[in-house]
Protein backbone atom coordinates (compact mmCIF):
# COMPACT_ATOMS: atom_id res chain seq x y z
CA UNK A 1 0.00 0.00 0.00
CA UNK A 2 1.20 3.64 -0.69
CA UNK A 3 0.67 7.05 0.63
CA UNK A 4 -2.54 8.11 -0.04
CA UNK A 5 -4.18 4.78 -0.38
CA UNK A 6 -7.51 4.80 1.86
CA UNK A 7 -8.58 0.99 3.33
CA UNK A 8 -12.15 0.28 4.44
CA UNK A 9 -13.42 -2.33 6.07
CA UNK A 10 -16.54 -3.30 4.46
CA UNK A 11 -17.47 -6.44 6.45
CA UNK A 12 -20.42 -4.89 8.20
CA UNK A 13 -21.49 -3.50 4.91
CA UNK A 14 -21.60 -7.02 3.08
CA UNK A 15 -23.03 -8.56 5.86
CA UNK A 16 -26.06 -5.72 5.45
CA UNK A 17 -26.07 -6.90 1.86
CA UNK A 18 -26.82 -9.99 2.79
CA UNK A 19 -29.32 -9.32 5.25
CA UNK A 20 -31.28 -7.29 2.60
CA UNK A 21 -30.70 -9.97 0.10
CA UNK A 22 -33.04 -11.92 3.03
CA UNK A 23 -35.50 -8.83 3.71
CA UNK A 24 -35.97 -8.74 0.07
CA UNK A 25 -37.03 -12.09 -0.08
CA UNK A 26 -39.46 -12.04 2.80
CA UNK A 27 -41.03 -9.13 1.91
CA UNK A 28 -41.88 -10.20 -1.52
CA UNK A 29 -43.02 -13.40 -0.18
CA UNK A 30 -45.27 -11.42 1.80
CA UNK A 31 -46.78 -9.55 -0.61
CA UNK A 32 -47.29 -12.86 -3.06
CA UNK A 33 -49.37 -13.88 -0.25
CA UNK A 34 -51.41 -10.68 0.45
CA UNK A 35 -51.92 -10.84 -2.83
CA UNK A 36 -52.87 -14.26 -2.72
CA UNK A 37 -55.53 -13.96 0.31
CA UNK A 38 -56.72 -11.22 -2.14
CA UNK A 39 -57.77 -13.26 -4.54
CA UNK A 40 -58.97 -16.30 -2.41
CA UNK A 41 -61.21 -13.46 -0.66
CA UNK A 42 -62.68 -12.39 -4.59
CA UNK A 43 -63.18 -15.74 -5.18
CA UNK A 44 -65.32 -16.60 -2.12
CA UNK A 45 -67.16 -13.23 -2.54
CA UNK A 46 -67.47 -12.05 -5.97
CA UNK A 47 -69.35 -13.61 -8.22
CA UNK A 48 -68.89 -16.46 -9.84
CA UNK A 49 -68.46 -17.81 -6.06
CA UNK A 50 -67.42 -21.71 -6.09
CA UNK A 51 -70.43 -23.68 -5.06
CA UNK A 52 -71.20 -24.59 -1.56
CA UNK A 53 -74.16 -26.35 -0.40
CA UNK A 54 -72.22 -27.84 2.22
CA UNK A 55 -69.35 -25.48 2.69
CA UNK A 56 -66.59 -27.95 2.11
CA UNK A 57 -65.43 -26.37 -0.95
CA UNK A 58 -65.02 -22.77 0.42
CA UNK A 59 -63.57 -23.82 3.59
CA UNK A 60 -60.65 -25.69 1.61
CA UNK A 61 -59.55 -21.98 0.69
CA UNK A 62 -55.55 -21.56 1.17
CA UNK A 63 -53.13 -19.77 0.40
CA UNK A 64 -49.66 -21.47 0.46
CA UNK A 65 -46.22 -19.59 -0.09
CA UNK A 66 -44.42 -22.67 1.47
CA UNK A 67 -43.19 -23.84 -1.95
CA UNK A 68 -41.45 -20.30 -3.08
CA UNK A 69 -37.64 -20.47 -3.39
CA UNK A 70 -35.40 -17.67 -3.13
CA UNK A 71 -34.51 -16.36 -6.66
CA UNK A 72 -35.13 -13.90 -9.57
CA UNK A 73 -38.47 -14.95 -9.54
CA UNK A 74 -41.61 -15.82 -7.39
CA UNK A 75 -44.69 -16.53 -8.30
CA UNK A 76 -48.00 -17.83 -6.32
CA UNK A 77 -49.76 -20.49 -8.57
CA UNK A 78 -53.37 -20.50 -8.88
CA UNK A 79 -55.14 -23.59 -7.93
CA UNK A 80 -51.98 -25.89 -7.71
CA UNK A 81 -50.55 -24.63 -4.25
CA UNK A 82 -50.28 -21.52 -4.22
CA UNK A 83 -53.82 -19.97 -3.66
CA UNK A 84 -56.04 -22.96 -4.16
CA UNK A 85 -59.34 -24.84 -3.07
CA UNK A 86 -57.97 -27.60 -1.81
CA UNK A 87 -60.84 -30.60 -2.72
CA UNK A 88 -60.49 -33.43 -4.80
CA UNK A 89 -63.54 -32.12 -7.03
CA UNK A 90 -62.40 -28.41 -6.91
CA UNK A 91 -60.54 -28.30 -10.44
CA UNK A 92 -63.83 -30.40 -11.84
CA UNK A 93 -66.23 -27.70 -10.46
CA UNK A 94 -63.35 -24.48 -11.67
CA UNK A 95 -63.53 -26.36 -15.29
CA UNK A 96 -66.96 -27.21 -15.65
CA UNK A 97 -67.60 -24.49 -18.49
CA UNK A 98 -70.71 -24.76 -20.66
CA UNK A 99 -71.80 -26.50 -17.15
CA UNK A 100 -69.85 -29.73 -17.84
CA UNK A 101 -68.08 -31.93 -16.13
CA UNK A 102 -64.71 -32.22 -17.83
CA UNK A 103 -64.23 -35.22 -15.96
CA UNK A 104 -67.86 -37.12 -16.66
CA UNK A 105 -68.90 -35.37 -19.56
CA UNK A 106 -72.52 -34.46 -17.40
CA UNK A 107 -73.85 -31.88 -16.74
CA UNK A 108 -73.65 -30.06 -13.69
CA UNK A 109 -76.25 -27.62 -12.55
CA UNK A 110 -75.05 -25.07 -9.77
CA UNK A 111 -77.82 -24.18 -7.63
CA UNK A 112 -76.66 -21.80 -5.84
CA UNK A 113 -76.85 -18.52 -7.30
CA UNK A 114 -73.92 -16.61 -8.13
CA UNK A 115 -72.09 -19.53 -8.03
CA UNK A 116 -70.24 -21.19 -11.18
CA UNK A 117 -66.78 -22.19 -12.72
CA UNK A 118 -64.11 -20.40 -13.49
CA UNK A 119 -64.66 -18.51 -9.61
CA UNK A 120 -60.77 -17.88 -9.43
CA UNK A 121 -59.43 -17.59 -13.24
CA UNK A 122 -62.40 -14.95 -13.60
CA UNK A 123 -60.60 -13.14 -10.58
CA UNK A 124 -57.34 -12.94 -11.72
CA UNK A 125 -58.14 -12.25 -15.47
CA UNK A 126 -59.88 -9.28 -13.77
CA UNK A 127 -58.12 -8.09 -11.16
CA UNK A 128 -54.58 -8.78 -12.11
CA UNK A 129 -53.35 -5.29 -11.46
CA UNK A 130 -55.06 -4.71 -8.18
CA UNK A 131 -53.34 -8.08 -7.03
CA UNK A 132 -50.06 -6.35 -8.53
CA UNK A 133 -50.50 -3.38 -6.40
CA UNK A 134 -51.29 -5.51 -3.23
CA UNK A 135 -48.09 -7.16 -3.10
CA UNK A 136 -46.09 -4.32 -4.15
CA UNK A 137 -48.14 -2.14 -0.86
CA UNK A 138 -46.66 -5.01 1.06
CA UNK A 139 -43.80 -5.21 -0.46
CA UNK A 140 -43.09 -1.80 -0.16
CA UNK A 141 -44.09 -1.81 3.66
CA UNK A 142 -42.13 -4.41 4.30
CA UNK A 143 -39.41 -2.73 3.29
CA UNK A 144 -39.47 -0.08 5.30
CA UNK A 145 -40.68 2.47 2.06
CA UNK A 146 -44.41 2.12 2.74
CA UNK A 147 -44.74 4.67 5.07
């Protein structure tokens, strides 16, 4: 080293790095699932609702960010994890368009009105942006820039 050379000890600087490498993370982890609970909440309120004459359906509602690795990207899938109704017959009842069973090929009649398929697709084909801004209000909070 020669006159005039400056030294700086960055080691509690990368250690911050990492640390926000692991706030980053969390944070959009918790906005993925704000988001998600978003969406589960449309689906249970705004029509088309999934049927439930017994309840089972709706109360299968969850949202699961368990499975999201650390990464460039995160997503929340719908239906598969993820935000999901978590029945055996919940895809049939999401897929029965035209009010068929893609599974039987019958017809299914939902009595229930305001009830139907599609009752989370229609939600996030609609309200893809508001989800968007949900996480990124979380996101943003998390972060310590929401306030």
């Amino acid at each position: 080293m020669s006159d005039g050379d400056m030294v700086m000890d960055i080691t509690q600087f990368l250690a911050g790095v990492d640390n926000l490498e692991q706030v980053a993370f969390s944070a959009c982890k918790a906005g993925l699932r704000a988001a998600g609970d978003k969406l589960l909440e449309d689906a249970k309120n705004i029509e088309p609702r999934p049927p439930h004459d017994q309840g089972t359906l709706v109360r299968s509602a969850r949202m699961d960010t368990d499975g999201l690795n650390q990464g460039l990207e995160m997503s929340v899938a719908v239906g598969l994890g993820g935000a999901s109704f978590n029945v055996p017959y919940a895809h049939r009842w999401h897929e029965a368009e035209d009010n068929i069973d893609p599974v039987t090929g019958n017809k299914v009649t939902f009595h229930e009105a305001g009830t139907g398929p599609k009752y989370l697709e229609s939600k996030v084909i609609a309200n893809a942006n508001q989800y968007m801004q949900v996480a990124a209000d979380v996101i943003k909070q998390n972060i310590g820039g929401g306030k």
